[in-house]
N, C-alpha and C. Protein backbone atom coordinates (compact mmCIF):
# COMPACT_ATOMS: atom_id res chain seq x y z
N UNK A 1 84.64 115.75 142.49
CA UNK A 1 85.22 116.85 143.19
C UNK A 1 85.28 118.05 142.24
N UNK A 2 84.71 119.09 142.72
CA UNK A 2 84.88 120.21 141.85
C UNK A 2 86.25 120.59 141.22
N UNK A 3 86.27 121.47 140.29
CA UNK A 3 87.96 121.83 140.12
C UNK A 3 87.01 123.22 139.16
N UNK A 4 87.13 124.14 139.82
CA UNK A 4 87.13 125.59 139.26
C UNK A 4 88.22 126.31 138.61
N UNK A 5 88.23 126.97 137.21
CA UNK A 5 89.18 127.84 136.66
C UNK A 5 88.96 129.66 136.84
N UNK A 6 89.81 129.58 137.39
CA UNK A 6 89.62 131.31 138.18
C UNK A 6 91.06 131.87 136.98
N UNK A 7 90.31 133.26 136.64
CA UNK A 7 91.21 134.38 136.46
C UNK A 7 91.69 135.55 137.58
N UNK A 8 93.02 135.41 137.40
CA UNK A 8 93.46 136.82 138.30
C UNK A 8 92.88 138.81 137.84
N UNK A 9 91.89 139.19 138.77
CA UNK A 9 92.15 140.70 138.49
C UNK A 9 93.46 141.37 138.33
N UNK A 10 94.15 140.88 138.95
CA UNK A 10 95.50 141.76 139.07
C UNK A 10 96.39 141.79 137.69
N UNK A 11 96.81 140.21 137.41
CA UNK A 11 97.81 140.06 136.78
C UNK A 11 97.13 139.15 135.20
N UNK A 12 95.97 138.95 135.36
CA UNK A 12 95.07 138.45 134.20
C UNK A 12 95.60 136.62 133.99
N UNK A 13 96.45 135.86 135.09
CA UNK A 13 97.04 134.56 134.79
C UNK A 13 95.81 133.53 135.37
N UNK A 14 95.42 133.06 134.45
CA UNK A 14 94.35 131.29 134.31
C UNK A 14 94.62 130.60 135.01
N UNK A 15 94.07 130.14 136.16
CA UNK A 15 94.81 128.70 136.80
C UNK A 15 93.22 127.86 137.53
N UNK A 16 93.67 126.87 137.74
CA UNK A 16 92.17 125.78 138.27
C UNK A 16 92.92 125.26 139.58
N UNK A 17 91.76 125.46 140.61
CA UNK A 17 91.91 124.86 141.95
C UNK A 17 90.78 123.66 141.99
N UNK A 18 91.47 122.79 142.90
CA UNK A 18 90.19 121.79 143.53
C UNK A 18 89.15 122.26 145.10
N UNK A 19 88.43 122.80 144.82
CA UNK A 19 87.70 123.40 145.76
C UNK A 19 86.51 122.42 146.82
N UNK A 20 86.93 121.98 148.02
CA UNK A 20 85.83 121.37 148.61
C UNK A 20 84.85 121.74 149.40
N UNK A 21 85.13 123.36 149.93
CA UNK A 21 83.79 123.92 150.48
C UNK A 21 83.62 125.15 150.36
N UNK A 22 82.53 126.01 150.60
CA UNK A 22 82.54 127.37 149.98
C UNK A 22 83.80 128.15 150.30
N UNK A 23 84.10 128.13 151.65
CA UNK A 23 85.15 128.62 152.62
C UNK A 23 86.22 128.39 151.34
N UNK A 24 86.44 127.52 150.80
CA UNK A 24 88.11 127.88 150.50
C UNK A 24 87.65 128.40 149.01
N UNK A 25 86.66 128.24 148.49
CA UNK A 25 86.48 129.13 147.24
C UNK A 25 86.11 130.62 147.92
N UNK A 26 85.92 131.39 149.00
CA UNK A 26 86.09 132.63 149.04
C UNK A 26 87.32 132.76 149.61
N UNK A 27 88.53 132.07 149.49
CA UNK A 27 89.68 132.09 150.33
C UNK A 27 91.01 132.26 148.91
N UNK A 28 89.76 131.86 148.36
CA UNK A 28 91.22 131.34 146.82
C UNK A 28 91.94 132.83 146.41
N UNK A 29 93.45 132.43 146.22
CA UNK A 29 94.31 133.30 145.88
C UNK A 29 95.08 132.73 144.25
N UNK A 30 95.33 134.05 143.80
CA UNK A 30 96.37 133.74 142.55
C UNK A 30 97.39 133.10 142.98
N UNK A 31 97.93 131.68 142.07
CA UNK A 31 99.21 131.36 143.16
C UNK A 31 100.35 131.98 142.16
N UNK A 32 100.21 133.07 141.59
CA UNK A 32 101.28 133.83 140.73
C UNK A 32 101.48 135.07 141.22
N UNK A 33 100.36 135.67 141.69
CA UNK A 33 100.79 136.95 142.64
C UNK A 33 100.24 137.06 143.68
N UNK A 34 99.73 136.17 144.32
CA UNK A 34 99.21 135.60 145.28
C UNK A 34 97.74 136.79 145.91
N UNK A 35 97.62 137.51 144.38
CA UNK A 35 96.17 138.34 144.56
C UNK A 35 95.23 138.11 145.58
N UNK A 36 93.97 138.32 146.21
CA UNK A 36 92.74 137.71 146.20
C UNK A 36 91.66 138.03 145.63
N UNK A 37 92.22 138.62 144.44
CA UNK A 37 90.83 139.65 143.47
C UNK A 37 91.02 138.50 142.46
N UNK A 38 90.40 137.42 142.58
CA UNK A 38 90.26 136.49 141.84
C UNK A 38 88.77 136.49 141.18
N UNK A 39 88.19 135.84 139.62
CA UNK A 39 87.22 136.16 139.26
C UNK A 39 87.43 133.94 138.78
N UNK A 40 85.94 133.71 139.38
CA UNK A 40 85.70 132.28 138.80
C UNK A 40 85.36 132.33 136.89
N UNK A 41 85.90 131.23 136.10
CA UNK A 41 85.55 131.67 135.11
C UNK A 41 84.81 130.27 134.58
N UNK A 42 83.77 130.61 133.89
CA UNK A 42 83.31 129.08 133.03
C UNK A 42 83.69 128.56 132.15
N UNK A 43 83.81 127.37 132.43
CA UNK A 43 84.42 126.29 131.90
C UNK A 43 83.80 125.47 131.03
N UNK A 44 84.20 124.69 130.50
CA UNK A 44 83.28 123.77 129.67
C UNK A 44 83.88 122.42 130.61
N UNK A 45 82.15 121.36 130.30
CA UNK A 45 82.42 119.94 131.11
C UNK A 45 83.02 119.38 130.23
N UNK A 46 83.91 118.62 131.03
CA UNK A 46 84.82 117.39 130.08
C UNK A 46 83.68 116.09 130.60
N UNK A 47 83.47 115.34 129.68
CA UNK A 47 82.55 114.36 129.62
C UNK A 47 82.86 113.71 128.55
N UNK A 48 82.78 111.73 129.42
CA UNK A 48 83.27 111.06 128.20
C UNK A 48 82.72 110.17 127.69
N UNK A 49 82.09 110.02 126.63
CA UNK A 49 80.85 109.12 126.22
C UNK A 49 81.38 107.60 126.26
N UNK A 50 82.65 107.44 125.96
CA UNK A 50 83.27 106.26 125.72
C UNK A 50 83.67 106.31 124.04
N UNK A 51 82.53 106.88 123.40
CA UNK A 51 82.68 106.51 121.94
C UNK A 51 82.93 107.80 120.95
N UNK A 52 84.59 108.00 120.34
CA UNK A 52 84.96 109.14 120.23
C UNK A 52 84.90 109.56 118.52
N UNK A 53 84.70 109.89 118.00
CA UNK A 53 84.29 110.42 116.19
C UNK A 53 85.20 111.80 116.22
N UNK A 54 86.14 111.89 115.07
CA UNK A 54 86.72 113.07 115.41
C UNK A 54 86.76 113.57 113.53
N UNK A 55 85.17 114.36 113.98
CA UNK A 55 85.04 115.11 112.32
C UNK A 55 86.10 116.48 111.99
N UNK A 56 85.91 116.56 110.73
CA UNK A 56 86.72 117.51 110.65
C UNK A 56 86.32 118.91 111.35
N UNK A 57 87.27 119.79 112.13
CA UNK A 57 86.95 120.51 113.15
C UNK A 57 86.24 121.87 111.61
N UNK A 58 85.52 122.64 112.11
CA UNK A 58 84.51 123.32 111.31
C UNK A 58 84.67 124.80 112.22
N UNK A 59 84.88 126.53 111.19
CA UNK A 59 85.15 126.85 112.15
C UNK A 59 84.11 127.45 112.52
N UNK A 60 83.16 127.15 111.96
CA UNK A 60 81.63 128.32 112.40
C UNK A 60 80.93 127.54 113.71
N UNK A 61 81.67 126.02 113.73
CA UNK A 61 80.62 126.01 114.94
C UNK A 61 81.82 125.96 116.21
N UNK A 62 80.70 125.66 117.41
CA UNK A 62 81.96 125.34 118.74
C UNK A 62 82.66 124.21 118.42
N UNK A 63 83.83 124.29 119.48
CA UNK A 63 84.52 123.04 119.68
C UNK A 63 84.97 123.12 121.00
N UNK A 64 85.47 121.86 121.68
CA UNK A 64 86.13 122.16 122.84
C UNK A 64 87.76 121.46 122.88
N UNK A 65 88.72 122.04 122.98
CA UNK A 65 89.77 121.40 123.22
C UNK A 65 90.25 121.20 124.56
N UNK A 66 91.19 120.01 124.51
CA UNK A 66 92.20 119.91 125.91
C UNK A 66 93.64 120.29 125.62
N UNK A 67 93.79 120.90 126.57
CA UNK A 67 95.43 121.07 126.10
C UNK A 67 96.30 120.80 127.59
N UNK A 68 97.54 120.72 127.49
CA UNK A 68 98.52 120.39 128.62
C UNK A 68 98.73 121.95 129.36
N UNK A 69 99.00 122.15 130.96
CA UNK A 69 98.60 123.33 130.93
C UNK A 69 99.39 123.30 132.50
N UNK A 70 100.00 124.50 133.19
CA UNK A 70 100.67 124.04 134.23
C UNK A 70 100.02 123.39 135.73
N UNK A 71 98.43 123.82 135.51
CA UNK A 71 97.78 122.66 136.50
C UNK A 71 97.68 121.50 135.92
N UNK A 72 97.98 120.62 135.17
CA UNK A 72 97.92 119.44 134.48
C UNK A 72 97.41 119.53 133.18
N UNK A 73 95.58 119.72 132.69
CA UNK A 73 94.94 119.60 131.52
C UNK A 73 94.26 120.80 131.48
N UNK A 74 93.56 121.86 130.56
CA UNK A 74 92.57 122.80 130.99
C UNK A 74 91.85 122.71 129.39
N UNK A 75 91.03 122.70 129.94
CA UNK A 75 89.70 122.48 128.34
C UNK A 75 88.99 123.97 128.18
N UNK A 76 89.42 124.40 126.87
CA UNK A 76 88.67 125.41 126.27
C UNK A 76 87.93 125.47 125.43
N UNK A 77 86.97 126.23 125.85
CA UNK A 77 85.67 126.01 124.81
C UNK A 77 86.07 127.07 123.75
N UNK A 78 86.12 127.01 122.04
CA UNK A 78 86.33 127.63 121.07
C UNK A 78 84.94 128.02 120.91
N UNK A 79 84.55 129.91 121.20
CA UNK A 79 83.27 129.72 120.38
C UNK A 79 83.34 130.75 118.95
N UNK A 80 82.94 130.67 117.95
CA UNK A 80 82.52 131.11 116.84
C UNK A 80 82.27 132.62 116.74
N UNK A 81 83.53 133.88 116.53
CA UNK A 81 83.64 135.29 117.17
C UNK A 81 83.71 135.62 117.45
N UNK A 82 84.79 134.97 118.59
CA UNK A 82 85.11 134.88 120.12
C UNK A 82 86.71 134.55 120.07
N UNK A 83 87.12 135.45 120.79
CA UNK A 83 88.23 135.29 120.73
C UNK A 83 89.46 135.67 122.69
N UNK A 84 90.08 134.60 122.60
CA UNK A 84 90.43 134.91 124.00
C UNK A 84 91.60 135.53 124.29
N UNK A 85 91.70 136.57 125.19
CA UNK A 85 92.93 137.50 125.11
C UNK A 85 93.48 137.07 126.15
């Protein structure tokens, strides 16, 4: 099932919906100011090999973290000169 992370135009607040047909992804609202100038944003895939190695994090290259987040989990991709406001 999809789960898209949309930014608000209005108020600039991050949040992820579960979207099942186009209809409600052109329907989606901020549920903070209940905008509809919503912008989809890309995400990085969470994918799980089974088999996890956790080198020391390096900062020139990517990484992706998970963090706890008020839709449940949201994974950000760290890239290298990039910085998120």
């Amino acid at each position: 099932m999809p789960i898209y992370e949309f930014q608000c135009r209005s108020c600039n607040y991050v949040f992820e919906l579960l979207m099942m047909t186009k209809e409600e992804l052109d329907e989606a609202r901020c549920p903070k100011c209940q905008s509809p100038e919503v912008g989809k944003l890309m995400s990085a895939a969470n994918i799980s090999t089974g088999a996890h190695k956790n080198p020391a994090p390096n900062p020139n290259r990517p990484s992706v973290e998970t963090r706890t987040c008020q839709s449940g989990s949201c994974t950000y991709l760290n890239l290298p000169g990039h910085s998120r406001d």
